[in-house]
Protein backbone atom coordinates (compact mmCIF):
# COMPACT_ATOMS: atom_id res chain seq x y z
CA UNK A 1 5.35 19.12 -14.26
CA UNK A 2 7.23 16.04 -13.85
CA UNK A 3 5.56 12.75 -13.72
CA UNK A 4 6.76 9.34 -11.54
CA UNK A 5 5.37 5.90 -11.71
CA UNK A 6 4.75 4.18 -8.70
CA UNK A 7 5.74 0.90 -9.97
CA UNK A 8 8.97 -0.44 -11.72
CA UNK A 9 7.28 -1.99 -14.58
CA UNK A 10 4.69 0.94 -15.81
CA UNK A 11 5.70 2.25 -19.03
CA UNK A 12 6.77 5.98 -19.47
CA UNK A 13 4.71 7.47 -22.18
CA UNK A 14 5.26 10.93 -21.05
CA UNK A 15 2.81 12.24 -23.84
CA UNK A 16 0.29 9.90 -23.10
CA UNK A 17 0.51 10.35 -19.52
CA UNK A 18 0.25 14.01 -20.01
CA UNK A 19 -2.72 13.86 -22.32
CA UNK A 20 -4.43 11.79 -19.34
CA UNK A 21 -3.36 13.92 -16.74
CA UNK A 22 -4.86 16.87 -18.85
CA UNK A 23 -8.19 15.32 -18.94
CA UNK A 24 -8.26 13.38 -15.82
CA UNK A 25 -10.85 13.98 -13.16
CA UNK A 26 -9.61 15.84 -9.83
CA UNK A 27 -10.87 14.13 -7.00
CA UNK A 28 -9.39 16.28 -3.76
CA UNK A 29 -5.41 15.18 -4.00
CA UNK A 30 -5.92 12.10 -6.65
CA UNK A 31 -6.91 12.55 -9.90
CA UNK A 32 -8.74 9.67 -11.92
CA UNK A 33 -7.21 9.93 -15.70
CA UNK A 34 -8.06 7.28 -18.39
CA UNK A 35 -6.06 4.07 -17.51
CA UNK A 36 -4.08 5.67 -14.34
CA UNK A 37 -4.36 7.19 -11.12
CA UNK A 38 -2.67 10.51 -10.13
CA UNK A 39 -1.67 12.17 -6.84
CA UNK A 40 0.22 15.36 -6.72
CA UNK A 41 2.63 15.48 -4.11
CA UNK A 42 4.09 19.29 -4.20
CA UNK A 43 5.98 19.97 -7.39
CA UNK A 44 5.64 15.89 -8.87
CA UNK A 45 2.77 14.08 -9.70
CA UNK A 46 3.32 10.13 -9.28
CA UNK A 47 0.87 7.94 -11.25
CA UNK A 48 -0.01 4.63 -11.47
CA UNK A 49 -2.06 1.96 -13.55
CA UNK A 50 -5.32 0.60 -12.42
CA UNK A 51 -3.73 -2.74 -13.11
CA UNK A 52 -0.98 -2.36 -10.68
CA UNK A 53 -3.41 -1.25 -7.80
CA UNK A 54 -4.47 -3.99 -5.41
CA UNK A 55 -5.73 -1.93 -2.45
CA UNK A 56 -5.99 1.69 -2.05
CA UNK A 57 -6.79 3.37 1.23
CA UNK A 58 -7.46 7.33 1.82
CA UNK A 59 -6.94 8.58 5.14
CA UNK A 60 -9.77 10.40 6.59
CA UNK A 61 -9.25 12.93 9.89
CA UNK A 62 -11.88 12.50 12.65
CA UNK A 63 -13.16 16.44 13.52
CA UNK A 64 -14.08 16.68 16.63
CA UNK A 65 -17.61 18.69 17.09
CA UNK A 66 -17.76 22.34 18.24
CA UNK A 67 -18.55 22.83 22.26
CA UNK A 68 -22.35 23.14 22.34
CA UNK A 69 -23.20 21.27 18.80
CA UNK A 70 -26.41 18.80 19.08
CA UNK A 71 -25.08 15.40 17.94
């Protein structure tokens, strides 16, 4: 698997990164590594520092209740 920061200054350790990744905990489509933050987008995974985020969002989908279901 290939690995892509998100920002322009994180360094490319690509061992280190894949050590992380390896022991990282999966979280739905992030994972939570050591000192970065993974999300798998089909075949790449992009990471990113903890430093480097400011504000991270996670979109959420509204389900609308079967016909019939007590609210």
């Amino acid at each position: 698997m290939r690995f892509h920061p998100l920002a322009q200054d994180t360094p490319a350790d690509e061992k280190t990164i894949m050590t992380d990744y390896e022991q990282s905990r999966r979280i739905g489509a992030v994972s939570l590594g050591e000192s970065v933050l993974f999300f798998r987008a089909r075949r790449k995974a992009y990471y990113i520092p903890y430093s480097g985020i400011s504000r991270c969002f996670r979109r959420v989908m509204l389900v609308p209740a079967p016909e019939g279901a007590e609210a």
